[in-house]
PDB file of N, CA and C in Angstrom:
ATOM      1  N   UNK A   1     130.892 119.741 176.378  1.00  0.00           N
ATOM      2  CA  UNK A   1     129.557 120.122 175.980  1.00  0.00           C
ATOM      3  C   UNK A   1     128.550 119.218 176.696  1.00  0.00           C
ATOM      4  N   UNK A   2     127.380 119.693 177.342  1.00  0.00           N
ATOM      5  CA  UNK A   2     126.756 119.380 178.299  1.00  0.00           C
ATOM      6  C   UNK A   2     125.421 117.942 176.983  1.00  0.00           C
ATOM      7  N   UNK A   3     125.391 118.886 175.727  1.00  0.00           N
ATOM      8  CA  UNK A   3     124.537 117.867 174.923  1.00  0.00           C
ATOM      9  C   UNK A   3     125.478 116.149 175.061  1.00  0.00           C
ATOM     10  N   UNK A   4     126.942 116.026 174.562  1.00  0.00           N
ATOM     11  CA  UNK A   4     127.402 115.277 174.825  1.00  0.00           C
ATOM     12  C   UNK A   4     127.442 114.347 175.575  1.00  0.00           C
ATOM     13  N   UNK A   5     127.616 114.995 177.030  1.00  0.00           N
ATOM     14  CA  UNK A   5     127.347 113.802 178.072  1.00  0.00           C
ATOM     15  C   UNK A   5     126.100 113.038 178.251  1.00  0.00           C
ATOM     16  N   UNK A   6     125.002 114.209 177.846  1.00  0.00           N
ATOM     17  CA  UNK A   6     123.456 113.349 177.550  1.00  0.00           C
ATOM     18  C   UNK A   6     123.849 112.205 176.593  1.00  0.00           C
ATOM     19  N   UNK A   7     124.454 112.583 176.007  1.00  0.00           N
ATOM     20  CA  UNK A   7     124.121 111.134 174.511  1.00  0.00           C
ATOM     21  C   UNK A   7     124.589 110.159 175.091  1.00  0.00           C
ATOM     22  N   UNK A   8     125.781 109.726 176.432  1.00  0.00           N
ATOM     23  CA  UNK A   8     126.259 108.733 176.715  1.00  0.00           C
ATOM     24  C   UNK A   8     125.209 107.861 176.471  1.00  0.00           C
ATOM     25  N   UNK A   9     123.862 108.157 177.222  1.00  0.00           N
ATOM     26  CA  UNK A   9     122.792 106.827 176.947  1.00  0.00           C
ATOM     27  C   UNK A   9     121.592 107.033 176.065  1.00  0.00           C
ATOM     28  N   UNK A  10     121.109 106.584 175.766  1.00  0.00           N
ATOM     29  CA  UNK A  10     120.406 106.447 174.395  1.00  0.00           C
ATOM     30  C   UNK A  10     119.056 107.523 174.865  1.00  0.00           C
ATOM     31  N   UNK A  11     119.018 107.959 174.508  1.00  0.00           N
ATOM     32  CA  UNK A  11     118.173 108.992 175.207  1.00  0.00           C
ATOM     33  C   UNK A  11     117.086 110.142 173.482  1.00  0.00           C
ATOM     34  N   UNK A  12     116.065 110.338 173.579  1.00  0.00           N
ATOM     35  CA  UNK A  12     115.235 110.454 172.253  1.00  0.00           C
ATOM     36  C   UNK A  12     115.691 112.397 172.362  1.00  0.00           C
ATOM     37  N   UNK A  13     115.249 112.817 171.263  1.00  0.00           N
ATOM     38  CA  UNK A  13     115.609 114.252 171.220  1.00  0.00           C
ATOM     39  C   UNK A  13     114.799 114.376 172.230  1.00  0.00           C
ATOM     40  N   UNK A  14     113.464 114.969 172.291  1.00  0.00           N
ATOM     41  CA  UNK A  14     112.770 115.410 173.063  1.00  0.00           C
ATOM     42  C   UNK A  14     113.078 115.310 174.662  1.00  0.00           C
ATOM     43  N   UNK A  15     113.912 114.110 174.765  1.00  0.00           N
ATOM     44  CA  UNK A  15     114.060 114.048 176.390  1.00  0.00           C
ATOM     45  C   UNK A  15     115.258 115.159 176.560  1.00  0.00           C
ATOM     46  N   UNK A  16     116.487 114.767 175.126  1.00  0.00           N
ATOM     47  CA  UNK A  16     117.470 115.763 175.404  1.00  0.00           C
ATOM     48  C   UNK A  16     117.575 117.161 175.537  1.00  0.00           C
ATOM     49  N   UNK A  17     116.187 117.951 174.541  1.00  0.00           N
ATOM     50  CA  UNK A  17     115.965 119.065 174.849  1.00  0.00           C
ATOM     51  C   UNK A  17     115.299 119.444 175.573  1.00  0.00           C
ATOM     52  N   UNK A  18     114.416 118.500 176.669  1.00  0.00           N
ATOM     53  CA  UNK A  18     113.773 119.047 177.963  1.00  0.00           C
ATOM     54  C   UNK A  18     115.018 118.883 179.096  1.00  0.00           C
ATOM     55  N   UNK A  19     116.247 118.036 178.615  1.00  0.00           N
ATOM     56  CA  UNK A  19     117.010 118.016 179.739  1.00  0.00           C
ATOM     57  C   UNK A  19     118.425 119.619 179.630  1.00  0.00           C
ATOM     58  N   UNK A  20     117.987 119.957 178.729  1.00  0.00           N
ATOM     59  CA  UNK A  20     119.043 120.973 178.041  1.00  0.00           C
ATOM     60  C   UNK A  20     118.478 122.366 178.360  1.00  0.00           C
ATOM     61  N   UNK A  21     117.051 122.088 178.626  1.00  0.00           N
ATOM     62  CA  UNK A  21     115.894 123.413 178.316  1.00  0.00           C
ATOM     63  C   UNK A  21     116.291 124.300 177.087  1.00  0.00           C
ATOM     64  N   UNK A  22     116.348 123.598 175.842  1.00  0.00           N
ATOM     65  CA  UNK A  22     116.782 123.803 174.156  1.00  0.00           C
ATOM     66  C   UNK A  22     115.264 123.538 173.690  1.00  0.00           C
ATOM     67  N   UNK A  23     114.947 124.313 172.704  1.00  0.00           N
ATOM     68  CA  UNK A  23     113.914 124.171 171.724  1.00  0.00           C
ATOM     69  C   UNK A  23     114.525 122.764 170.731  1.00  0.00           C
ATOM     70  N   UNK A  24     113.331 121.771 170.582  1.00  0.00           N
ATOM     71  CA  UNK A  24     113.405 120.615 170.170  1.00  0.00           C
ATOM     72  C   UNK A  24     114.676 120.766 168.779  1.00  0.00           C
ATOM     73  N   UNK A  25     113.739 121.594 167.615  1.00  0.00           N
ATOM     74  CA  UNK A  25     114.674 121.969 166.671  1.00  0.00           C
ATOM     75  C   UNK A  25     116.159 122.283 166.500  1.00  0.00           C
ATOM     76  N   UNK A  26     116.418 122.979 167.788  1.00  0.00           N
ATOM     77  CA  UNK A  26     117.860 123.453 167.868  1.00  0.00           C
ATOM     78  C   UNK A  26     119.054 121.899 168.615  1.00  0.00           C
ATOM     79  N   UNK A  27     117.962 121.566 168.832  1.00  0.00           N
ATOM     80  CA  UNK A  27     119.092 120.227 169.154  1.00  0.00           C
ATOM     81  C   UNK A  27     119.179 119.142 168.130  1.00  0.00           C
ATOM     82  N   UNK A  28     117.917 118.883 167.692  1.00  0.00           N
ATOM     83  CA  UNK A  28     118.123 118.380 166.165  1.00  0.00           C
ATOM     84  C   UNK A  28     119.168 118.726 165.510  1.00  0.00           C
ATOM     85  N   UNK A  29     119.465 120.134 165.610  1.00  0.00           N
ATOM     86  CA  UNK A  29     120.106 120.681 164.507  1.00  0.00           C
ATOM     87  C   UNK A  29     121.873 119.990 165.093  1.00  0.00           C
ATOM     88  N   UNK A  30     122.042 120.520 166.599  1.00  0.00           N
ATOM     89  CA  UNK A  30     122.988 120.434 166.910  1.00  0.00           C
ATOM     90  C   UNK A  30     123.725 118.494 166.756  1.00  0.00           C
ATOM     91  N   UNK A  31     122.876 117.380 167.869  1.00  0.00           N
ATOM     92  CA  UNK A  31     122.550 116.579 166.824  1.00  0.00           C
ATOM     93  C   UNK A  31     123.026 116.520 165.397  1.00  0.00           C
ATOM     94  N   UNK A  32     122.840 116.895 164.761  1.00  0.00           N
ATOM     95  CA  UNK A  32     122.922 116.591 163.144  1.00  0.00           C
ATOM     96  C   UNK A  32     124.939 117.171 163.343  1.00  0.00           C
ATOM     97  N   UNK A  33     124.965 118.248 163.318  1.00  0.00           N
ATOM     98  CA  UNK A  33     126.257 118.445 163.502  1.00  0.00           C
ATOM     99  C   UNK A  33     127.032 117.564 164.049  1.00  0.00           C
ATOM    100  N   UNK A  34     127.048 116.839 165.360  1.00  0.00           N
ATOM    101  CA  UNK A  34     127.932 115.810 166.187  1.00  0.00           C
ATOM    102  C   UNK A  34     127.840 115.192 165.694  1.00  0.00           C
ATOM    103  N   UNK A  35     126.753 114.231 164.536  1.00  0.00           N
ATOM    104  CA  UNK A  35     126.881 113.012 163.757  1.00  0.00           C
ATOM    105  C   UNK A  35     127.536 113.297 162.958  1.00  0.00           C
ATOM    106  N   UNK A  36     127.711 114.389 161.939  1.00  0.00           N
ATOM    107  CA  UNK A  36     128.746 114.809 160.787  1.00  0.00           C
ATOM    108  C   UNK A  36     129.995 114.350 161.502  1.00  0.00           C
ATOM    109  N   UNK A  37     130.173 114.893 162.583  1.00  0.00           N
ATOM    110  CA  UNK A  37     131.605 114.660 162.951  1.00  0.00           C
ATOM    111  C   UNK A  37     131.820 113.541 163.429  1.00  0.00           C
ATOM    112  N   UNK A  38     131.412 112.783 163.794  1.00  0.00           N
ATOM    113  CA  UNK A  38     130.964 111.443 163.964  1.00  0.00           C
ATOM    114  C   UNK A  38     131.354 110.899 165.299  1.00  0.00           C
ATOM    115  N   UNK A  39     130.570 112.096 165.940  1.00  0.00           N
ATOM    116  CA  UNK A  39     130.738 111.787 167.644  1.00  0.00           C
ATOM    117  C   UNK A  39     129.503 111.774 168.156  1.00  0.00           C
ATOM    118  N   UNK A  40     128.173 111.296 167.674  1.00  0.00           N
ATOM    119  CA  UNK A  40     127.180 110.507 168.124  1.00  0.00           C
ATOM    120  C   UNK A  40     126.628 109.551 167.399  1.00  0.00           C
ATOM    121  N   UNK A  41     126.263 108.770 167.482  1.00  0.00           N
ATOM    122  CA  UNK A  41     125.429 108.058 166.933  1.00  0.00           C
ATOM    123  C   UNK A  41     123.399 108.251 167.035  1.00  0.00           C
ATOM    124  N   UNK A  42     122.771 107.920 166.095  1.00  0.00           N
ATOM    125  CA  UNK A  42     121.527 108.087 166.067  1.00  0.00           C
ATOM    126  C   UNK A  42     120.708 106.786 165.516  1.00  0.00           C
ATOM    127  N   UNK A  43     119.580 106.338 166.518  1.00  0.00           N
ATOM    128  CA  UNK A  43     119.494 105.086 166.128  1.00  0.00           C
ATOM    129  C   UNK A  43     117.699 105.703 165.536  1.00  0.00           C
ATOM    130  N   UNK A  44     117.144 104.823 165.242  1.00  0.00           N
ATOM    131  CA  UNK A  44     115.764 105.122 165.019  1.00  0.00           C
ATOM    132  C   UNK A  44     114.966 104.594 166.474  1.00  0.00           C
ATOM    133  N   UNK A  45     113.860 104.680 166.988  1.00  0.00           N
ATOM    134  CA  UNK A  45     113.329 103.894 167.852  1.00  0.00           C
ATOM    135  C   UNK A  45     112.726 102.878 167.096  1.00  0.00           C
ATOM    136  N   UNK A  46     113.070 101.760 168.325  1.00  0.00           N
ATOM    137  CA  UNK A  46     111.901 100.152 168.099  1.00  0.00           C
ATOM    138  C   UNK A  46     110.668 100.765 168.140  1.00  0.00           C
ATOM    139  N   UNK A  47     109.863  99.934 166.811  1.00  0.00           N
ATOM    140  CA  UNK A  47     108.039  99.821 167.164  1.00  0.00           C
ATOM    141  C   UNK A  47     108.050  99.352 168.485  1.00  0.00           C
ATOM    142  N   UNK A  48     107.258  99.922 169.067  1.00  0.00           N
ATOM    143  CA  UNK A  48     106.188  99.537 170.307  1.00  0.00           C
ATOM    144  C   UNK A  48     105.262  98.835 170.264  1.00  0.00           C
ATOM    145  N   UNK A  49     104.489  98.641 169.202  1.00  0.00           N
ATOM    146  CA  UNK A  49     103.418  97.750 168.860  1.00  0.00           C
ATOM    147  C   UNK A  49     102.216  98.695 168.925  1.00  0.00           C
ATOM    148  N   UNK A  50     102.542  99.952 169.365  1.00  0.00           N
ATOM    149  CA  UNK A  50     101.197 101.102 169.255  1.00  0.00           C
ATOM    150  C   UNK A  50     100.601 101.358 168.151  1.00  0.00           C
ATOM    151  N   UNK A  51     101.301 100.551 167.269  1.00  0.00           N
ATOM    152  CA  UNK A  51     100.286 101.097 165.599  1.00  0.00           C
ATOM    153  C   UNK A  51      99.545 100.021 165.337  1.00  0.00           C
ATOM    154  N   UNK A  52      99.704  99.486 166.281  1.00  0.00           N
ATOM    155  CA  UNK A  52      98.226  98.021 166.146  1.00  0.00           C
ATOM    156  C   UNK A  52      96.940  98.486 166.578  1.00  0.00           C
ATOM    157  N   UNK A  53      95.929  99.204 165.766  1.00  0.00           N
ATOM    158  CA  UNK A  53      95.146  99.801 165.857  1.00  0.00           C
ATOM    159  C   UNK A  53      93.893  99.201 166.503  1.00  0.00           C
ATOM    160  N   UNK A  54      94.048  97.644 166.955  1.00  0.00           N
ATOM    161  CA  UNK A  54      92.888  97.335 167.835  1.00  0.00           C
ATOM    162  C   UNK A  54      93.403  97.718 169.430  1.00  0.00           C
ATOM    163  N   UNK A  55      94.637  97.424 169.630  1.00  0.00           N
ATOM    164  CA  UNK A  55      95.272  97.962 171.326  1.00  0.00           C
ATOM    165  C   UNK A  55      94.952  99.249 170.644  1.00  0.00           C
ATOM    166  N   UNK A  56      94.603 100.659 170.188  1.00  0.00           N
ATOM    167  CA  UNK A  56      94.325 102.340 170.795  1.00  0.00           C
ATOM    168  C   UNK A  56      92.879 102.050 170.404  1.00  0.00           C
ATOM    169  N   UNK A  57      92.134 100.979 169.775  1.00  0.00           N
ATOM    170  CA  UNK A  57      90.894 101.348 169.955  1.00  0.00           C
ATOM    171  C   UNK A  57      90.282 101.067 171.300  1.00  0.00           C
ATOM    172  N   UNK A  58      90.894  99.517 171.832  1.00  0.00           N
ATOM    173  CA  UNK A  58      90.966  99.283 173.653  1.00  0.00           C
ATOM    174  C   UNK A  58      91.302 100.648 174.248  1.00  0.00           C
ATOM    175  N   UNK A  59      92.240 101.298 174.021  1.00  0.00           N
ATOM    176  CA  UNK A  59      92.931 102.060 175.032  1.00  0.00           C
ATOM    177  C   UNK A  59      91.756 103.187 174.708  1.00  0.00           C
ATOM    178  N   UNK A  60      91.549 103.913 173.536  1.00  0.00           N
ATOM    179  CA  UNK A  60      90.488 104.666 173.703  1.00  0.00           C
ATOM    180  C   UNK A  60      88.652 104.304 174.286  1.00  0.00           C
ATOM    181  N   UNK A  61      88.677 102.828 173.981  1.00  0.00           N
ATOM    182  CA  UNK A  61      87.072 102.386 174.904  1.00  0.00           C
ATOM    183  C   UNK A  61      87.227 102.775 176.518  1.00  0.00           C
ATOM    184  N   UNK A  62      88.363 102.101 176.590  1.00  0.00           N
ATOM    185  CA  UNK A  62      88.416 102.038 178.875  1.00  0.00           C
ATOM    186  C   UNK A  62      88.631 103.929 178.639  1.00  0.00           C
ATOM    187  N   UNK A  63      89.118 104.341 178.018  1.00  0.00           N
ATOM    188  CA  UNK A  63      89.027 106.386 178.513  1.00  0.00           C
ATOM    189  C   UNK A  63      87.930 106.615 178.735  1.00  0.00           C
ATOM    190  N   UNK A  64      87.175 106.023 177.501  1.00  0.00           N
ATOM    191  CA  UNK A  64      85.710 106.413 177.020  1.00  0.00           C
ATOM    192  C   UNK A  64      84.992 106.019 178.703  1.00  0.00           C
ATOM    193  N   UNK A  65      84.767 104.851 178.965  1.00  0.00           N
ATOM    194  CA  UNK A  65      84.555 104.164 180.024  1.00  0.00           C
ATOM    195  C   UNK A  65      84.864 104.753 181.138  1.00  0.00           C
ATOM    196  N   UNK A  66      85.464 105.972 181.549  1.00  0.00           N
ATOM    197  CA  UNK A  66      86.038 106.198 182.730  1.00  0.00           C
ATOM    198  C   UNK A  66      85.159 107.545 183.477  1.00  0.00           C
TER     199      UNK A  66
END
């Protein structure tokens, strides 16, 4: 199964279903199935630090600015 070999590396749904050309949902779903069986693993993502709301008020001034 072609989803499979994607998971070798840590890779977010969205990348897997643009690399699958799968609607986001349907790989979720599928996803959810391979973890039942317990042939993927699913991690959460690390914060980025993007919810520090003075860095997007910077990032939205310099847009503003442009």
């Amino acid at each position: 199964m072609r989803l499979l070999r994607f998971c070798r590396s840590r890779a977010s749904v969205a990348d897997l279903a643009a690399e699958l050309d799968l609607p986001l949902g349907v790989v979720r779903i599928l996803l959810a199935d391979l973890r039942e069986r317990g042939l993927v693993n699913i991690y959460q993502p690390v914060a980025s630090g993007l919810s520090d709301v003075r860095i997007l008020k910077e990032v939205a001034d310099a847009l503003r600015r442009l």
